[in-house]
N, C-alpha and C. Protein backbone atom coordinates (compact mmCIF):
# COMPACT_ATOMS: atom_id res chain seq x y z
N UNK A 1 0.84 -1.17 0.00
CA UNK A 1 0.00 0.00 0.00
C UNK A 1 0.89 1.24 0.00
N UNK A 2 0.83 2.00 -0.86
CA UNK A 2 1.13 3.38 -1.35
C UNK A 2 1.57 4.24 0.83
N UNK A 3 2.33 4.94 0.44
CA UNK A 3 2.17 5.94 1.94
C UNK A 3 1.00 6.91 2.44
N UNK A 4 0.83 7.29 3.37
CA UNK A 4 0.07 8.10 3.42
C UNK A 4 0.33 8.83 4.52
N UNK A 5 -0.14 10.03 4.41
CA UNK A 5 -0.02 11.24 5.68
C UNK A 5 -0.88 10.78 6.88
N UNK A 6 -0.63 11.02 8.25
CA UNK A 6 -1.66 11.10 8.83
C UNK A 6 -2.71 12.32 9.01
N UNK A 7 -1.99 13.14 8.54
CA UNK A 7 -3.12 14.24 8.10
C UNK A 7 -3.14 14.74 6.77
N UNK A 8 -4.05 15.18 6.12
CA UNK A 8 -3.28 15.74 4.94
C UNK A 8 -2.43 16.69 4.20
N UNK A 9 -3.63 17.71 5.26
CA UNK A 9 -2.29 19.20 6.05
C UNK A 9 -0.80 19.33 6.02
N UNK A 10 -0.19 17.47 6.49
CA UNK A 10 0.94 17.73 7.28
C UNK A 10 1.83 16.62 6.51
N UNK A 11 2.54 16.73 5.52
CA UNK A 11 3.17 16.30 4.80
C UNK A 11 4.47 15.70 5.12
N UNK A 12 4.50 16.22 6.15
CA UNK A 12 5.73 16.01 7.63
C UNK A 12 5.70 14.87 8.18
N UNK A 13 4.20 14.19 8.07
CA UNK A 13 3.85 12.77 9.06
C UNK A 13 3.30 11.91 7.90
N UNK A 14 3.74 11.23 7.49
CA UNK A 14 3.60 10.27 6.58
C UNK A 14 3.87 8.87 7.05
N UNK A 15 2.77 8.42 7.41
CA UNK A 15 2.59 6.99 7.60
C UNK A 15 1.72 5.90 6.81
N UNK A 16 1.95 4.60 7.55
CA UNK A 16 1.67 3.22 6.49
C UNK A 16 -0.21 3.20 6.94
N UNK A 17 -0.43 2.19 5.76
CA UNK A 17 -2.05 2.13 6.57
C UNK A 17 -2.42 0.77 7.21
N UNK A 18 -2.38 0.42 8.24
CA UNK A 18 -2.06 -0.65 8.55
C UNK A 18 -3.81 -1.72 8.07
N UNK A 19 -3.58 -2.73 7.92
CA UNK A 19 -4.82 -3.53 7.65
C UNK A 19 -5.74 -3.55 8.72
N UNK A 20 -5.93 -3.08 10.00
CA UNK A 20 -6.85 -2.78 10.66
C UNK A 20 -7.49 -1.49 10.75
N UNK A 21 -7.08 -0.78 9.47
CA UNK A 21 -7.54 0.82 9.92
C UNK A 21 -6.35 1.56 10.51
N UNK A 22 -5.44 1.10 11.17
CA UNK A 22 -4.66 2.17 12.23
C UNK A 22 -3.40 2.12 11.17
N UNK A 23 -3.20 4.23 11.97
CA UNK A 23 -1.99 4.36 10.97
C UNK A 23 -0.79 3.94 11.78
N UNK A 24 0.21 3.93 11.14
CA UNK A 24 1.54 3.24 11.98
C UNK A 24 2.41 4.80 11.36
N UNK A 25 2.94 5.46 12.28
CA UNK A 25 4.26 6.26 12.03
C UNK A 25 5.15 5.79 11.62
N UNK A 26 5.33 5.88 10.42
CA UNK A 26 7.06 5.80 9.96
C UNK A 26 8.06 6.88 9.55
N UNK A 27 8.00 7.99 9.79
CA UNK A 27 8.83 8.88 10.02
C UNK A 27 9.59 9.14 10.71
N UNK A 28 10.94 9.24 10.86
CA UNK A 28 12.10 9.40 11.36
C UNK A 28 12.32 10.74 11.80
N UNK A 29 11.35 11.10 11.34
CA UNK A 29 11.53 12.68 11.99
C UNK A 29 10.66 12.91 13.36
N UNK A 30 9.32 12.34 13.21
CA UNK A 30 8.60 11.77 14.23
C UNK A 30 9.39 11.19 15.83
N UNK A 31 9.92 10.32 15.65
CA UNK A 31 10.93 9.33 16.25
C UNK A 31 12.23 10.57 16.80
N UNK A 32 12.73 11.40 16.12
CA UNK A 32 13.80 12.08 16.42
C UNK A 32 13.29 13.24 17.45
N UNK A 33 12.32 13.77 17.16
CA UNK A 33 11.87 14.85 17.81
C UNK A 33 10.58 14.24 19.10
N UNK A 34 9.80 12.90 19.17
CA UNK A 34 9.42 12.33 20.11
C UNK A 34 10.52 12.32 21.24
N UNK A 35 11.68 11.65 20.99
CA UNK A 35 12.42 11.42 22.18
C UNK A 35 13.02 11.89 22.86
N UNK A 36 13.24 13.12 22.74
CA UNK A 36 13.71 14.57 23.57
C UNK A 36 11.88 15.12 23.75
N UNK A 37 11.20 14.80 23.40
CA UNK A 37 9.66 15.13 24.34
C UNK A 37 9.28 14.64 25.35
N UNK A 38 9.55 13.21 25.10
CA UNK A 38 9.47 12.49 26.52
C UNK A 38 9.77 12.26 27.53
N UNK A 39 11.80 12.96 26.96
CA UNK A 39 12.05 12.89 28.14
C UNK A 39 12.54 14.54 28.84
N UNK A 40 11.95 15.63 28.02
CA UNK A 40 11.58 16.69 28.57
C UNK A 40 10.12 16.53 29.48
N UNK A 41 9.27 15.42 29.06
CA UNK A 41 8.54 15.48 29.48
C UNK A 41 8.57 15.04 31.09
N UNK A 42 9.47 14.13 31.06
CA UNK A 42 9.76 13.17 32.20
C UNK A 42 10.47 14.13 33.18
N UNK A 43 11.55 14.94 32.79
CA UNK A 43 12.22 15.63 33.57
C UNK A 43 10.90 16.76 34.43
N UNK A 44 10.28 17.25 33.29
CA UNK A 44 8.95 18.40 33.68
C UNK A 44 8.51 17.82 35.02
N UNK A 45 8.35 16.39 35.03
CA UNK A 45 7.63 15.52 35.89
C UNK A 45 8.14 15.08 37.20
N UNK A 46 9.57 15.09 36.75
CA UNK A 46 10.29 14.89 37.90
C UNK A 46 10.78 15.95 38.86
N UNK A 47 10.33 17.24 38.34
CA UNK A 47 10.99 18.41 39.10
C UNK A 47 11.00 19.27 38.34
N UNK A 48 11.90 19.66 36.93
CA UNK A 48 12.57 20.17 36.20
C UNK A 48 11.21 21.41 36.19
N UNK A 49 10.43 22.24 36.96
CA UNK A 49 9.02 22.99 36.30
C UNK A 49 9.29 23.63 35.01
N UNK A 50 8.54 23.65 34.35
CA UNK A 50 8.78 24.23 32.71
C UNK A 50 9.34 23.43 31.64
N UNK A 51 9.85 22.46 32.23
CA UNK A 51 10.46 21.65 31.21
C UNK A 51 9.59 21.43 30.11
N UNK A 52 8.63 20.69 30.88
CA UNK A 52 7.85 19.64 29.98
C UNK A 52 7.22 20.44 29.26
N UNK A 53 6.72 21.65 29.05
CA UNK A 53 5.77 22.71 28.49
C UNK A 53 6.56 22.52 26.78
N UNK A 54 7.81 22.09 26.33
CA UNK A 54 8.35 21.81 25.41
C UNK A 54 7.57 20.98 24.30
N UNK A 55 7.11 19.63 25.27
CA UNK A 55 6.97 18.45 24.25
C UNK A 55 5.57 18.32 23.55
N UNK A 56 4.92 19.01 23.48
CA UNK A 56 3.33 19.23 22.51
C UNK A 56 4.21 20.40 21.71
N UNK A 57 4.35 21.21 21.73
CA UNK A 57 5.21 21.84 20.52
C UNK A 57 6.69 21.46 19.86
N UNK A 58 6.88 20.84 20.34
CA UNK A 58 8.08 19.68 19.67
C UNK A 58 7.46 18.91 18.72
N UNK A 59 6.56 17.87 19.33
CA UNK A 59 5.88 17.00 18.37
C UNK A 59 5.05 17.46 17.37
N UNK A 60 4.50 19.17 17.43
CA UNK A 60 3.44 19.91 16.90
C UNK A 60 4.24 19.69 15.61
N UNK A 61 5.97 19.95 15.58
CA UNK A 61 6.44 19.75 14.18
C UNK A 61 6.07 19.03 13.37
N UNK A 62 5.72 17.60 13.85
CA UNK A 62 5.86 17.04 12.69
C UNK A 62 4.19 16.72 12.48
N UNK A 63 3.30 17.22 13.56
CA UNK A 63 2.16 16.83 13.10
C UNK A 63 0.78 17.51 14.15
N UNK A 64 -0.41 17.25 13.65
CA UNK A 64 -1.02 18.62 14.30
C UNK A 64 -1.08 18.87 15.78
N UNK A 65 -1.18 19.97 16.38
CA UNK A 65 -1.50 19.62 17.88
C UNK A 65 -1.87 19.02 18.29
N UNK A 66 -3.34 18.82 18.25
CA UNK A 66 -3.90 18.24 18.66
C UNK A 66 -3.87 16.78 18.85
N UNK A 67 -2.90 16.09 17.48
CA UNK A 67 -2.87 14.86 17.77
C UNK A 67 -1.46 14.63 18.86
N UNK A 68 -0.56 15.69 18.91
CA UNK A 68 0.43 15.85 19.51
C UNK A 68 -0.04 15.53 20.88
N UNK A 69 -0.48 16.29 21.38
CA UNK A 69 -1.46 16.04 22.49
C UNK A 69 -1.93 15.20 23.26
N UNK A 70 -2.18 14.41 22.11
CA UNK A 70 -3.51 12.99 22.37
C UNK A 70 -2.31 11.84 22.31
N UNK A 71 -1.01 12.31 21.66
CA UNK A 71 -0.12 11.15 22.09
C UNK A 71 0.20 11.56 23.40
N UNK A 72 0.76 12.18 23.53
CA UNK A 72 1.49 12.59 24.85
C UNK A 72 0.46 12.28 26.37
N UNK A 73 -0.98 12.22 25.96
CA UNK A 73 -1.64 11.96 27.42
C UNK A 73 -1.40 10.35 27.84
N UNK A 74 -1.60 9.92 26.96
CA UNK A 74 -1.14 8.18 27.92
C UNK A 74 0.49 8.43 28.24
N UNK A 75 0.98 8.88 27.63
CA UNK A 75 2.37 8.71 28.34
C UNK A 75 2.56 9.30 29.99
N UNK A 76 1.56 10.87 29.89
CA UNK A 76 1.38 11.74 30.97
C UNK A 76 0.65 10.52 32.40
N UNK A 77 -0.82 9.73 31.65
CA UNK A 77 -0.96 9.36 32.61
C UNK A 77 -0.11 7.62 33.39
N UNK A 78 0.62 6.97 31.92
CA UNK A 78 1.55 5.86 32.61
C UNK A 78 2.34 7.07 33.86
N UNK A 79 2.79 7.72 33.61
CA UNK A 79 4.11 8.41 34.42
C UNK A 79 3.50 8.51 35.48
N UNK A 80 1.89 8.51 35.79
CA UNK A 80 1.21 9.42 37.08
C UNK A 80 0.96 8.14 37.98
N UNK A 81 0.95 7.11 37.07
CA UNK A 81 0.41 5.63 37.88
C UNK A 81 1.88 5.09 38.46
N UNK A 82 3.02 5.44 37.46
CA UNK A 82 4.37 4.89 37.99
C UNK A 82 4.44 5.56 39.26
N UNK A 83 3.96 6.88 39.19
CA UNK A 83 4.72 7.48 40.62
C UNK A 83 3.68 7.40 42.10
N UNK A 84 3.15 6.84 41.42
CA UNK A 84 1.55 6.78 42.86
C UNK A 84 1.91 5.40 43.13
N UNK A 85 2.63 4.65 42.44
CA UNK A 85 2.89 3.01 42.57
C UNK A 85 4.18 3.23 43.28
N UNK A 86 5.16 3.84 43.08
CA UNK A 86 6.24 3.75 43.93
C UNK A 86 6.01 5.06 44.74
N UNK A 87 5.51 5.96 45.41
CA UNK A 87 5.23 6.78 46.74
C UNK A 87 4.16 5.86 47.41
N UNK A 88 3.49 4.84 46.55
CA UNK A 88 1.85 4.16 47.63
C UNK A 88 2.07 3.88 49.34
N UNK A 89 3.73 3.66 49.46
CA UNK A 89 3.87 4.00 51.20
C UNK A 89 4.47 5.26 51.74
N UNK A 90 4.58 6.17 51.27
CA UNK A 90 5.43 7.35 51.57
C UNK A 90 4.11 8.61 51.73
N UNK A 91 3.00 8.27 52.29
CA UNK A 91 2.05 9.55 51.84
C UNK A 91 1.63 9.70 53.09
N UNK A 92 1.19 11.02 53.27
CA UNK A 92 0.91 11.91 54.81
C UNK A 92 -0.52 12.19 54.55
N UNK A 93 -1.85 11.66 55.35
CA UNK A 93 -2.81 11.95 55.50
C UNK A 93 -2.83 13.54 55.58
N UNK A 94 -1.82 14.20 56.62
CA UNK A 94 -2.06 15.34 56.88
C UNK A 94 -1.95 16.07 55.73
N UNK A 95 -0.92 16.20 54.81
CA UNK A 95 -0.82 16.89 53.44
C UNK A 95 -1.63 16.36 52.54
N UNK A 96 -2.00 15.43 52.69
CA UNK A 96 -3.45 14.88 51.87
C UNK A 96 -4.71 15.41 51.49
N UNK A 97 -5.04 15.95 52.89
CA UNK A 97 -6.54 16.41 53.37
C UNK A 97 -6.91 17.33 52.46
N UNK A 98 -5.77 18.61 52.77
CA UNK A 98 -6.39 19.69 51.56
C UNK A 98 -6.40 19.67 50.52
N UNK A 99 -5.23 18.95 49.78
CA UNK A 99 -5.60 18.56 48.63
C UNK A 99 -6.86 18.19 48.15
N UNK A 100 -7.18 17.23 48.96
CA UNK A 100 -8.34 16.38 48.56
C UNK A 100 -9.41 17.56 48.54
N UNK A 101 -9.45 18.38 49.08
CA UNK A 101 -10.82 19.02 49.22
C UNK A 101 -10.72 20.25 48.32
N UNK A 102 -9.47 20.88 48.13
CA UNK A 102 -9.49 21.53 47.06
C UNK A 102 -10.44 20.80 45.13
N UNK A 103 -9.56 19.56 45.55
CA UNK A 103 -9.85 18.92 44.42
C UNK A 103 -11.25 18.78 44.02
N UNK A 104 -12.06 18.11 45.35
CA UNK A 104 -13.11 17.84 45.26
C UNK A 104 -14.28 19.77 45.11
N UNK A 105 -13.63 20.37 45.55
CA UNK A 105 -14.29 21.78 45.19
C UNK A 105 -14.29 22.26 43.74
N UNK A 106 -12.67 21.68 43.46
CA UNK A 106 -12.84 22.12 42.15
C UNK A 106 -13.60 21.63 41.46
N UNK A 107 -13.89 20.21 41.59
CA UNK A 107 -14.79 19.40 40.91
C UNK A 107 -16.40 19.67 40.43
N UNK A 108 -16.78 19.76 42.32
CA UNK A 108 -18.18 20.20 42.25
C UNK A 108 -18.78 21.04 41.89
N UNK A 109 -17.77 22.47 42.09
CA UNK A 109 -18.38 23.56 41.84
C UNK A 109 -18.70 24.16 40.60
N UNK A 110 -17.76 23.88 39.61
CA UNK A 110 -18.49 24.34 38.03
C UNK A 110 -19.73 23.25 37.71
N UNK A 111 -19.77 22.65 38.36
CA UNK A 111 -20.70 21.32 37.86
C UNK A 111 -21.88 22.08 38.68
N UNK A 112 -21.91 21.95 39.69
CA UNK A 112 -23.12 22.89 40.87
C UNK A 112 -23.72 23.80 39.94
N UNK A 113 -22.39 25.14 39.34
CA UNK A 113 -22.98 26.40 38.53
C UNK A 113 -23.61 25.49 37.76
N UNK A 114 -22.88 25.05 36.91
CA UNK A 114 -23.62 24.70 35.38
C UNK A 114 -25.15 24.05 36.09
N UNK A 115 -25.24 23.12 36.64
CA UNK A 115 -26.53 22.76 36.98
C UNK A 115 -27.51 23.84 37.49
N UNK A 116 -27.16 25.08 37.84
CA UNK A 116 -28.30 26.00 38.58
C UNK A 116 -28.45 26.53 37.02
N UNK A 117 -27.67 26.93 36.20
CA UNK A 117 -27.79 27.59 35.03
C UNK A 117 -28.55 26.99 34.11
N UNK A 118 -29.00 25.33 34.32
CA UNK A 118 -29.89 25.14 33.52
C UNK A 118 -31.11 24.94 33.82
């Protein structure tokens, strides 16, 4: 099968079509500029603040944001499960608490508005 873009826009990302429907990346440019994202991303994650703000416009090169994006969130959330899996004994109820309730405010409360608003 002939190549194809994953977008058409983006002439930059040219991939195979695989027999199930899914495209497969074969660009080397893809691959070159992924792996300094990830692990800007990783550093962002590990401390580094600002780092990671890099790797959705890194990858934007070779292809649209948005899908830039939509790769980068499973990687965002493996990294969030690795680190809740190795801190799962190191955590303080006391620094916990507010978190939690911030969280849960943030949660409820646009949901609360939006529900009186309709």
């Amino acid at each position: 099968m002939a190549p194809l873009c994953i977008n058409k826009d983006y002439a930059l990302a040219p991939g195979l079509l695989h027999p199930h429907g899914m495209t497969l990346i074969t660009d080397p440019l893809f691959y070159l500029l992924a792996i300094p994202a990830i692990v800007a991303l990783g550093l962002g994650k590990g401390g580094f603040a600002g780092v990671g703000m890099i790797s959705t416009p890194l990858l934007a090169l070779t292809m649209p944001p948005l899908q830039a994006a939509a790769i980068l969130l499973p990687i965002l959330l493996c990294q969030d499960v690795i680190s809740v899996w190795v801190y799962r004994h190191d955590w303080s109820a006391w620094n916990w608490r507010p978190h939690a309730t911030s969280v849960v405010a943030s949660a409820c409360l646009p949901a609360l508005a939006r529900w009186r608003r309709s």
